[in-house]
Protein backbone atom coordinates (compact mmCIF):
# COMPACT_ATOMS: atom_id res chain seq x y z
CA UNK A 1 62.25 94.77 66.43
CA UNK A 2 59.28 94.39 63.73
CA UNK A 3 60.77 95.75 60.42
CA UNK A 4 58.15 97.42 57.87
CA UNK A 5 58.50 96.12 54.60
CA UNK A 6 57.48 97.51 51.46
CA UNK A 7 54.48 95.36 50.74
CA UNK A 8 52.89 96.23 54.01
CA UNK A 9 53.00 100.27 53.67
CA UNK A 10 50.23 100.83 51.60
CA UNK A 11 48.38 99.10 54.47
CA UNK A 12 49.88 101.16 57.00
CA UNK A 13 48.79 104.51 55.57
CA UNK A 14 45.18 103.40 54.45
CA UNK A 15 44.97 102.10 58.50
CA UNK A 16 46.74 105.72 59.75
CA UNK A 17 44.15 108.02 57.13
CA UNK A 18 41.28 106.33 59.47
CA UNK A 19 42.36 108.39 62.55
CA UNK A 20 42.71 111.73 61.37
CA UNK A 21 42.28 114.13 64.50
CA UNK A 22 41.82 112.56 67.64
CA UNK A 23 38.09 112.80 69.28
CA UNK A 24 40.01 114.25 72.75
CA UNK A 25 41.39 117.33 70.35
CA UNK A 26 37.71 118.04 68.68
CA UNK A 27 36.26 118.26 72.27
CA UNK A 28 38.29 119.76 73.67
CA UNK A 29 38.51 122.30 70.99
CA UNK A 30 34.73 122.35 71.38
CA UNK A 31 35.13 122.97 75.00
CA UNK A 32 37.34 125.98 74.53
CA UNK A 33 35.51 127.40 71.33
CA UNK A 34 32.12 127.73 73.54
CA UNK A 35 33.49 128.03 76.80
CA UNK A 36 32.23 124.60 78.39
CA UNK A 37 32.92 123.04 81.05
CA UNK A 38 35.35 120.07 79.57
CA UNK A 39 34.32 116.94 81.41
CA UNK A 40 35.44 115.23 78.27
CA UNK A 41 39.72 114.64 78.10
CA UNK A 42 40.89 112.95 80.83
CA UNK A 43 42.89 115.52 82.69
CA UNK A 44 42.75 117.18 86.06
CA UNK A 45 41.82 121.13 86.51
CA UNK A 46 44.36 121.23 89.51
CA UNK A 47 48.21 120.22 90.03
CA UNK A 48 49.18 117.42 91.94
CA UNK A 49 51.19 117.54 95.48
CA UNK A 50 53.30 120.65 95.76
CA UNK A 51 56.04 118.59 97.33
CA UNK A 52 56.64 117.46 93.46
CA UNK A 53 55.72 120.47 91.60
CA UNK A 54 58.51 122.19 93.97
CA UNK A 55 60.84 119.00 93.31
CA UNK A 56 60.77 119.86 89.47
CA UNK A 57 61.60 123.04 89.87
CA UNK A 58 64.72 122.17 92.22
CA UNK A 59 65.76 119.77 89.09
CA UNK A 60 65.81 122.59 87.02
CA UNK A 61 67.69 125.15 89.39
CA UNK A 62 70.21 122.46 90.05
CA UNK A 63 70.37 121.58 86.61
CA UNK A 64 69.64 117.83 86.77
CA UNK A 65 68.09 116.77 83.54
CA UNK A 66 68.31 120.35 81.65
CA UNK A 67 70.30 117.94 79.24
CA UNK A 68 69.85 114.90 77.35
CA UNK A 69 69.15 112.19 80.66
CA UNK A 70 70.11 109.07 80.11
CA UNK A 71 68.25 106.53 77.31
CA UNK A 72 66.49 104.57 79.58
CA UNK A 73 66.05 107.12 82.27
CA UNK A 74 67.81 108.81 84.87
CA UNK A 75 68.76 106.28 87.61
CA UNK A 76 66.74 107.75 90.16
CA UNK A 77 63.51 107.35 88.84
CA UNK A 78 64.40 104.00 87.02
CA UNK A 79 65.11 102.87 91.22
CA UNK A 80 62.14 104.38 92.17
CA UNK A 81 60.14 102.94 90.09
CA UNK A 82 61.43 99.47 90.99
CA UNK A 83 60.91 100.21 94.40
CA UNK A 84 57.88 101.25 93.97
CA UNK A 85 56.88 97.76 92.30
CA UNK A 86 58.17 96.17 95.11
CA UNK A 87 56.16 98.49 97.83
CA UNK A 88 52.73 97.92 96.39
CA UNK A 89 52.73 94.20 94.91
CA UNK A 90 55.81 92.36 96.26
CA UNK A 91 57.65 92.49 92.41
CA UNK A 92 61.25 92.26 91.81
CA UNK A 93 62.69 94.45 88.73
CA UNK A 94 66.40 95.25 88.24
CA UNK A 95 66.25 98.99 87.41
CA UNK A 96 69.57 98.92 85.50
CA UNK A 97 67.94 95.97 82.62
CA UNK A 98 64.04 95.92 83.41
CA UNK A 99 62.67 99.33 83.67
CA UNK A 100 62.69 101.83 80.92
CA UNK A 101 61.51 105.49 81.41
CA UNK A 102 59.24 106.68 78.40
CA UNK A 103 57.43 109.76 77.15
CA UNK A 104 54.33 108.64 79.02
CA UNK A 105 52.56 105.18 78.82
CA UNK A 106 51.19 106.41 75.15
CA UNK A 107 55.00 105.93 73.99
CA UNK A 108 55.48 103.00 75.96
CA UNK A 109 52.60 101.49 73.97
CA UNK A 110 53.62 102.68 70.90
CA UNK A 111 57.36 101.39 71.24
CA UNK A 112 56.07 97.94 72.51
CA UNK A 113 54.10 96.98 69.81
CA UNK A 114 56.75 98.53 66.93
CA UNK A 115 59.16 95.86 69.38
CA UNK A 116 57.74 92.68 69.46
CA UNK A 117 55.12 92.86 66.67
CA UNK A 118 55.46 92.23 63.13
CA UNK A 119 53.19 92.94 60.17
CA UNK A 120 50.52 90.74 60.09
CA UNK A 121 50.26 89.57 63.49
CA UNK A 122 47.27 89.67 65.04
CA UNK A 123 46.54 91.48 68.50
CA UNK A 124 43.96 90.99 70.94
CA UNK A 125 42.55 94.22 72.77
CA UNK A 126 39.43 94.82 75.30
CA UNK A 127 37.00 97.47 73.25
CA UNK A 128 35.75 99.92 73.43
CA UNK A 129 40.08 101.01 74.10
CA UNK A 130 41.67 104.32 74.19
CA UNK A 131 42.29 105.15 70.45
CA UNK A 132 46.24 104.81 70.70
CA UNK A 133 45.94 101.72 70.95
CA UNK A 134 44.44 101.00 67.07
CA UNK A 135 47.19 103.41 65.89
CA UNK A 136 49.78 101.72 67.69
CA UNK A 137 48.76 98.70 66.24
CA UNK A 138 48.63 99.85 62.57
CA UNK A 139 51.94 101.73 62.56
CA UNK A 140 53.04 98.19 63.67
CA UNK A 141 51.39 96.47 60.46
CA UNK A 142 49.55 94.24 63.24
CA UNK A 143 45.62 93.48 62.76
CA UNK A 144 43.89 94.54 66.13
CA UNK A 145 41.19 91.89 67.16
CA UNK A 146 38.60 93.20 69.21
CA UNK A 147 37.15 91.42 72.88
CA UNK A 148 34.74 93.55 72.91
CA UNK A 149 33.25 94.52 76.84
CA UNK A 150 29.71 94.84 76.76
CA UNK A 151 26.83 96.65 79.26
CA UNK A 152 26.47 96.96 82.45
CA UNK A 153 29.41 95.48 83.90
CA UNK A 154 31.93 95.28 81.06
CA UNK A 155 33.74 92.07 81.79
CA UNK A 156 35.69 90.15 79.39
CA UNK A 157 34.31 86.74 78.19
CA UNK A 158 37.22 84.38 78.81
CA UNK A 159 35.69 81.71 76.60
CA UNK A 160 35.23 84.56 73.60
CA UNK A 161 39.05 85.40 74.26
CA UNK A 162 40.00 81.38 73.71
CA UNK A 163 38.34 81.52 70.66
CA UNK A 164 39.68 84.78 69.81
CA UNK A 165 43.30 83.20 69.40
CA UNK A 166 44.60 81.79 65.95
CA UNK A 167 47.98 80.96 65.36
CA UNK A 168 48.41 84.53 64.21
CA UNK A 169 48.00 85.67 67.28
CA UNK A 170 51.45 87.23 68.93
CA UNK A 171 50.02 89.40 71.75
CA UNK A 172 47.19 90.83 74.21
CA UNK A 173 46.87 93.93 75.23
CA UNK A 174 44.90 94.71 77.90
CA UNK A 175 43.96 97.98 79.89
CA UNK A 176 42.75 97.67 84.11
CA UNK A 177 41.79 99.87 85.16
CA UNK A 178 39.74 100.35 82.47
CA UNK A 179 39.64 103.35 80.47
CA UNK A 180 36.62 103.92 79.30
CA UNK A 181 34.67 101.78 81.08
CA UNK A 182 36.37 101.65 84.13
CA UNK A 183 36.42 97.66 84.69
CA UNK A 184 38.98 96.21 87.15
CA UNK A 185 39.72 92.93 86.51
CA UNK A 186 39.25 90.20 88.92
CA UNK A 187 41.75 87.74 90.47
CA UNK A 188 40.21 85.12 88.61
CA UNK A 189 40.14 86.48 85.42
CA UNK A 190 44.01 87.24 85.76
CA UNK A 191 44.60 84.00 86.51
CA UNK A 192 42.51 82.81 83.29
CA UNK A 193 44.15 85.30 80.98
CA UNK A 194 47.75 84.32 82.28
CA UNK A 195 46.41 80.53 81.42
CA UNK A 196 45.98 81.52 78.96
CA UNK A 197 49.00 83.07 77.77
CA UNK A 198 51.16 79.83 79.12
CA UNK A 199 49.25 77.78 77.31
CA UNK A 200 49.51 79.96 73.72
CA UNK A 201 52.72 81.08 74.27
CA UNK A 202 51.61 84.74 74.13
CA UNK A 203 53.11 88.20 75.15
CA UNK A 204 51.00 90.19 77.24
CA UNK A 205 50.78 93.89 77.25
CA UNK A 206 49.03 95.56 79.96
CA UNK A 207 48.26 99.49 80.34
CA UNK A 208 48.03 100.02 84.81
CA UNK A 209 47.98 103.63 84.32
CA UNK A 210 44.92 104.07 86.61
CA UNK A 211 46.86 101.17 89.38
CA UNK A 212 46.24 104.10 92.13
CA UNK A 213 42.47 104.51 91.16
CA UNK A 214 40.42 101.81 92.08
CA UNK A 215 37.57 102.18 94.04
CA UNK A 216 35.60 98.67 94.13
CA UNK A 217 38.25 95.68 94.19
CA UNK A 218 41.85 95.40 94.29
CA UNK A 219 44.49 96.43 91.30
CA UNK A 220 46.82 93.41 90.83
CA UNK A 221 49.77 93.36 88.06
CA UNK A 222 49.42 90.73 85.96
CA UNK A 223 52.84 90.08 85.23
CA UNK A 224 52.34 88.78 88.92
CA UNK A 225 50.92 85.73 88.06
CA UNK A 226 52.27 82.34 87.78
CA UNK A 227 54.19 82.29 84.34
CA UNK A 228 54.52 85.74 83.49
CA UNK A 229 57.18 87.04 85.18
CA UNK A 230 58.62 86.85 81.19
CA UNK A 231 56.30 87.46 78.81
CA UNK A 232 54.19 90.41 80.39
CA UNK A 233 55.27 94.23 79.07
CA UNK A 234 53.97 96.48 82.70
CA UNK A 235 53.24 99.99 81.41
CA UNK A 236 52.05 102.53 83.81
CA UNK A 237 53.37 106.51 84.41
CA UNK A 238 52.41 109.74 86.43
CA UNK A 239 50.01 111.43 84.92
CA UNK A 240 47.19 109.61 86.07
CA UNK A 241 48.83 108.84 90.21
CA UNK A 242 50.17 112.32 90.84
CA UNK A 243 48.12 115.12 88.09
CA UNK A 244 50.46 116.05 86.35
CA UNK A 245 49.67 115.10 83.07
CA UNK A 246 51.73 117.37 81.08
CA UNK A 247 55.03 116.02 82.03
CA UNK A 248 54.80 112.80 80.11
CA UNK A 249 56.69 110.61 82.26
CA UNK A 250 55.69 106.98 81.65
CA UNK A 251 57.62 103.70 82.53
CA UNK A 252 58.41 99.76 81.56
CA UNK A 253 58.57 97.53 83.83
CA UNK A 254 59.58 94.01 82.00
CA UNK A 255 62.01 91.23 81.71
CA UNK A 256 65.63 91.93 80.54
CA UNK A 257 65.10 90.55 77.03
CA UNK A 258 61.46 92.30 76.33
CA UNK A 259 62.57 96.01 77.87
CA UNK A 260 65.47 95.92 75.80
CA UNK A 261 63.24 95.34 72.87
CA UNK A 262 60.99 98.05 73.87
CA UNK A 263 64.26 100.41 74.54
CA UNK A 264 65.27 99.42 71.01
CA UNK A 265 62.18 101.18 69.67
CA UNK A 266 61.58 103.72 71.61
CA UNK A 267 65.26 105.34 71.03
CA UNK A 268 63.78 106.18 67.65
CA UNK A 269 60.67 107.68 69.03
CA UNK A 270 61.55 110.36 70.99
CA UNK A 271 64.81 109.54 72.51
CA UNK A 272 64.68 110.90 76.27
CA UNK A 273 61.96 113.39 77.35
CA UNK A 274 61.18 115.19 80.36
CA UNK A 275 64.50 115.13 82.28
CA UNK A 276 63.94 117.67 85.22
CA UNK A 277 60.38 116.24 86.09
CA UNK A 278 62.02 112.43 86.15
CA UNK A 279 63.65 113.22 88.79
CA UNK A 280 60.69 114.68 90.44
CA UNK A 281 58.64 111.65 89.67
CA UNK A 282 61.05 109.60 91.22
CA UNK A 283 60.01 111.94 94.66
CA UNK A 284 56.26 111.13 94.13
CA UNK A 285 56.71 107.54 93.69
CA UNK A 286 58.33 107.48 97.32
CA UNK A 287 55.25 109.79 98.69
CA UNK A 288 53.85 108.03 102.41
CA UNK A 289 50.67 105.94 102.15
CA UNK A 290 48.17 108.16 103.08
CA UNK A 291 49.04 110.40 100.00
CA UNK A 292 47.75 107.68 97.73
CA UNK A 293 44.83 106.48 100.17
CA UNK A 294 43.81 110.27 99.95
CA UNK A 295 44.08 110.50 96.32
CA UNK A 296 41.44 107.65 95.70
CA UNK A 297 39.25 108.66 98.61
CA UNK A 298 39.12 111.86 96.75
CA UNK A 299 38.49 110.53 93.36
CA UNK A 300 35.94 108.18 94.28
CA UNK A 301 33.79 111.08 96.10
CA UNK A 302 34.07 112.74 92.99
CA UNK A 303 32.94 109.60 90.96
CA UNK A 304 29.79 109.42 93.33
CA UNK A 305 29.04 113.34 93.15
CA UNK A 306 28.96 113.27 89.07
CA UNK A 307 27.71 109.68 88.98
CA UNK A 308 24.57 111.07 91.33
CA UNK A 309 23.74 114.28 88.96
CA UNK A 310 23.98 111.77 86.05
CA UNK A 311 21.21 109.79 87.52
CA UNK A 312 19.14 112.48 88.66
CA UNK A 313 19.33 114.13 84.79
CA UNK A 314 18.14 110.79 82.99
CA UNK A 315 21.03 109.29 81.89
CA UNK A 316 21.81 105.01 82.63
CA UNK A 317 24.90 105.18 84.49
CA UNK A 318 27.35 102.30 84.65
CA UNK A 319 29.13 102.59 88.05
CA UNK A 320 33.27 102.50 87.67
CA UNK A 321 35.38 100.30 89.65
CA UNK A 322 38.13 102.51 89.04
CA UNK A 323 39.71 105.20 86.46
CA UNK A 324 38.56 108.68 86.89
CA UNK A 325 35.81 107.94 83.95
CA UNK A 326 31.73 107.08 84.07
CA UNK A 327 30.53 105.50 80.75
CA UNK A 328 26.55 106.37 80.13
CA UNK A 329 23.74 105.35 77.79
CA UNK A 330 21.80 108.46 76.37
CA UNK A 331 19.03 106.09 74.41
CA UNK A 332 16.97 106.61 78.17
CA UNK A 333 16.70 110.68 77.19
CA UNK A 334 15.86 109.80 73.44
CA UNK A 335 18.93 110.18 71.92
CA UNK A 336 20.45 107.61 68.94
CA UNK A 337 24.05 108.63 68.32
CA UNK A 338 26.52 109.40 71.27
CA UNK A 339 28.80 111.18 68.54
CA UNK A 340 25.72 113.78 67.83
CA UNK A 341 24.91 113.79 71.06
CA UNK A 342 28.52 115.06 72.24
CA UNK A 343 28.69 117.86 68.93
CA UNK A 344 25.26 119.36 70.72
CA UNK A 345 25.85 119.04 74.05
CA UNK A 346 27.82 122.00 74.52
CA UNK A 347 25.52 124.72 73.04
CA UNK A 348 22.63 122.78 74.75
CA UNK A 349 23.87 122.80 78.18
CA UNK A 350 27.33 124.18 78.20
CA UNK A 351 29.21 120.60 79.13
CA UNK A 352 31.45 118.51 76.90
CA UNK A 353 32.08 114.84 76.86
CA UNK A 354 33.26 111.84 74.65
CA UNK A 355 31.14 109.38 73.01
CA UNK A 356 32.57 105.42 73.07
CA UNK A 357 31.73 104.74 70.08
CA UNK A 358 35.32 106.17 68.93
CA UNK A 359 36.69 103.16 70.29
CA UNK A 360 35.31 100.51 68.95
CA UNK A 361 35.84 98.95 65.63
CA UNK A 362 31.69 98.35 65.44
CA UNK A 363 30.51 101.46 66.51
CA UNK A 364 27.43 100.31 66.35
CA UNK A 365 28.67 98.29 70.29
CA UNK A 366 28.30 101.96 71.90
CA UNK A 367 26.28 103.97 69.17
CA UNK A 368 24.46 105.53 72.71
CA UNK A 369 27.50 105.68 75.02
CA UNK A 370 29.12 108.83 76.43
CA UNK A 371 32.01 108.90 78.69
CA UNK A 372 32.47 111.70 81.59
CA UNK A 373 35.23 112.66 83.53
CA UNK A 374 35.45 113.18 87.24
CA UNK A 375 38.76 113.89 87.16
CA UNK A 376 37.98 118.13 88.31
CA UNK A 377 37.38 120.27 91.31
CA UNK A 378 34.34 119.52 93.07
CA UNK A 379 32.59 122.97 92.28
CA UNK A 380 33.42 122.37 88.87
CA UNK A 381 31.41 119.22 88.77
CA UNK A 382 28.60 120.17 91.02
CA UNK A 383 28.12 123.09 88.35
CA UNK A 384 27.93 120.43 85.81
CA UNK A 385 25.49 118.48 87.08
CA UNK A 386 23.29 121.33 87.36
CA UNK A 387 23.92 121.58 83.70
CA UNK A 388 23.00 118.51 83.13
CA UNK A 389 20.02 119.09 84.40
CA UNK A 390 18.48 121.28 82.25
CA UNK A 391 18.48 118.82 79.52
């Protein structure tokens, strides 16, 4: 596990006072202070299947996780999760050494890079990136190194990520789906990032927490490619597959020697978390086909309904493969700073969203960009897009 010496703290807290609040707290605060409608956090106005709300509650009745679960999860869910590797993309885990149950992916990330990296190593992450990542990175005395994903499509360029590795370069970490942009990543670029990572000895780190939500391709584990069966960390959870969001159930999925790393850290994170609801994840993970057929379907009408009113109120809209986010350009309707843009937004129109430029290190890559979500009932958004277009 990556010690922090005394030398590197002063770095560490001048890299932690850059965060202060998060931008998902100020709008949403925003959202609640003017009553808008939030389209900004990434969180769904409606429960998932009752089927697992009503397992949770059995959990608690019976007593089954009221207590301290076990470390790395209860067995259950640690099984169900394998199996559920197995069901979708033909991967072997044993649940007993190489799956750990965390306090949603956010932990997961946060444990993995206080496991395997030390202070000064250099990581490699797709930007714009959700903004745990940088922290994650920091509290890890690692230097983040952006590959930065650029308009309209957002794809990584594989010859900018050769160049982008030094010999203090110890991991990747990389995010498909997407989040913000909502960029799937293609069979071939897998199999030139794993190249990759064979031929620099890397660890890669990849965030699947949007595997369910892919509208235009095909989500496919990296860790399934040829050579990195042992040096890929698999993070996903159940927020983003079943809506419920509050239960902070993520998982691991690794081999022995890197989950045990990760379980090394994360016992001095938060411990266990979540006990009853494990064992209602566990349920949801076993949930027939059509449940997770129906989930996209529904999702994707959604992008299309709120990707439509975007169009129609002036905005450039970058079409998702997946996630439940649309990135947008605002310079079409005038406007210079996506950060502005979000502070008014609300008092002009009664909507709230995010502005990219929070996650990049150059802001100045999405000074115009806003992110949306379509992650809410469909009244909900249809009311939004008439919002939207009164601007």
């Amino acid at each position: 596990m990556a010690v922090m010496t005394s030398s590197a703290r002063p770095l560490l807290n001048r890299r932690l006072a850059e965060f202060g609040t998060t931008i998902f707290a100020e709008m949403s605060a925003l959202a609640q202070r003017t009553g808008s409608i939030n389209l900004g956090q990434g969180f769904p106005d409606t429960d998932g299947p009752e089927a697992v709300r009503e397992a949770a509650v059995r959990a608690v009745r019976d007593g089954r996780g009221n207590q301290y679960p076990p470390g790395p999860g209860v067995p259950e869910l640690r099984t169900a999760i394998a199996e559920h590797q197995r069901r979708f993309y033909g991967l072997t885990f044993d649940p007993d050494t190489e799956v750990l149950v965390t306090a949603g992916a956010t932990e997961a990330i946060a444990a993995t890079m206080l496991a395997l990296v030390e202070p000064g190593d250099e990581v490699i992450a797709f930007e714009p990136y959700y903004d745990s990542y940088a922290a994650s990175i920091a509290m890890a005395g690692g230097r983040r190194v952006p590959l930065t994903l650029r308009a309209p499509d957002f794809r990584p360029d594989l010859d900018a990520l050769r160049e982008s590795v030094t010999d203090r370069t110890r991991l990747l970490l990389l995010n498909s789906p997407h989040n913000p942009t909502g960029m799937v990543l293609t069979p071939d670029e897998l199999t030139a990032i794993a190249e990759l990572a064979v031929e620099r000895d890397l660890i890669v780190v990849t965030d699947e927490v949007y595997e369910h939500l892919v509208f235009d391709g095909e989500h496919i584990p990296l860790i399934s490619r040829p050579g990195m069966r042992d040096r890929t960390v698999s993070i996903s959870s159940a927020g983003k597959s079943f809506s419920f969001t509050g239960w902070k159930v993520g998982w691991v999925t690794a081999s022995a020697p890197l989950a045990t790393a990760v379980r090394t850290a994360k016992q001095f994170l938060t411990y266990v978390s979540a006990g009853p609801f494990q064992y209602a994840v566990a349920e949801a993970l076993r949930l027939p086909d059509s449940y997770f057929a129906g989930f996209r379907a529904d999702l994707g009408a959604k992008r299309d309904l709120l990707a439509g009113g975007l169009t129609d109120a002036g905005f450039e809209v970058y079409r998702p493969q997946g996630t439940y986010f649309i990135t947008t350009d605002v310079a079409g309707l005038g406007e210079k700073d996506a950060l502005a843009f979000c502070r008014s937004l609300p008092e002009r129109c009664g909507v709230v969203a995010v502005p990219n430029s929070v996650f990049y290190d150059d802001p100045e890559a999405g000074r115009t960009q806003v992110r949306f979500a379509f992650c809410k009932q469909e009244h909900v958004l249809r009311e939004a897009v008439v919002r939207l277009g009164q601007l």
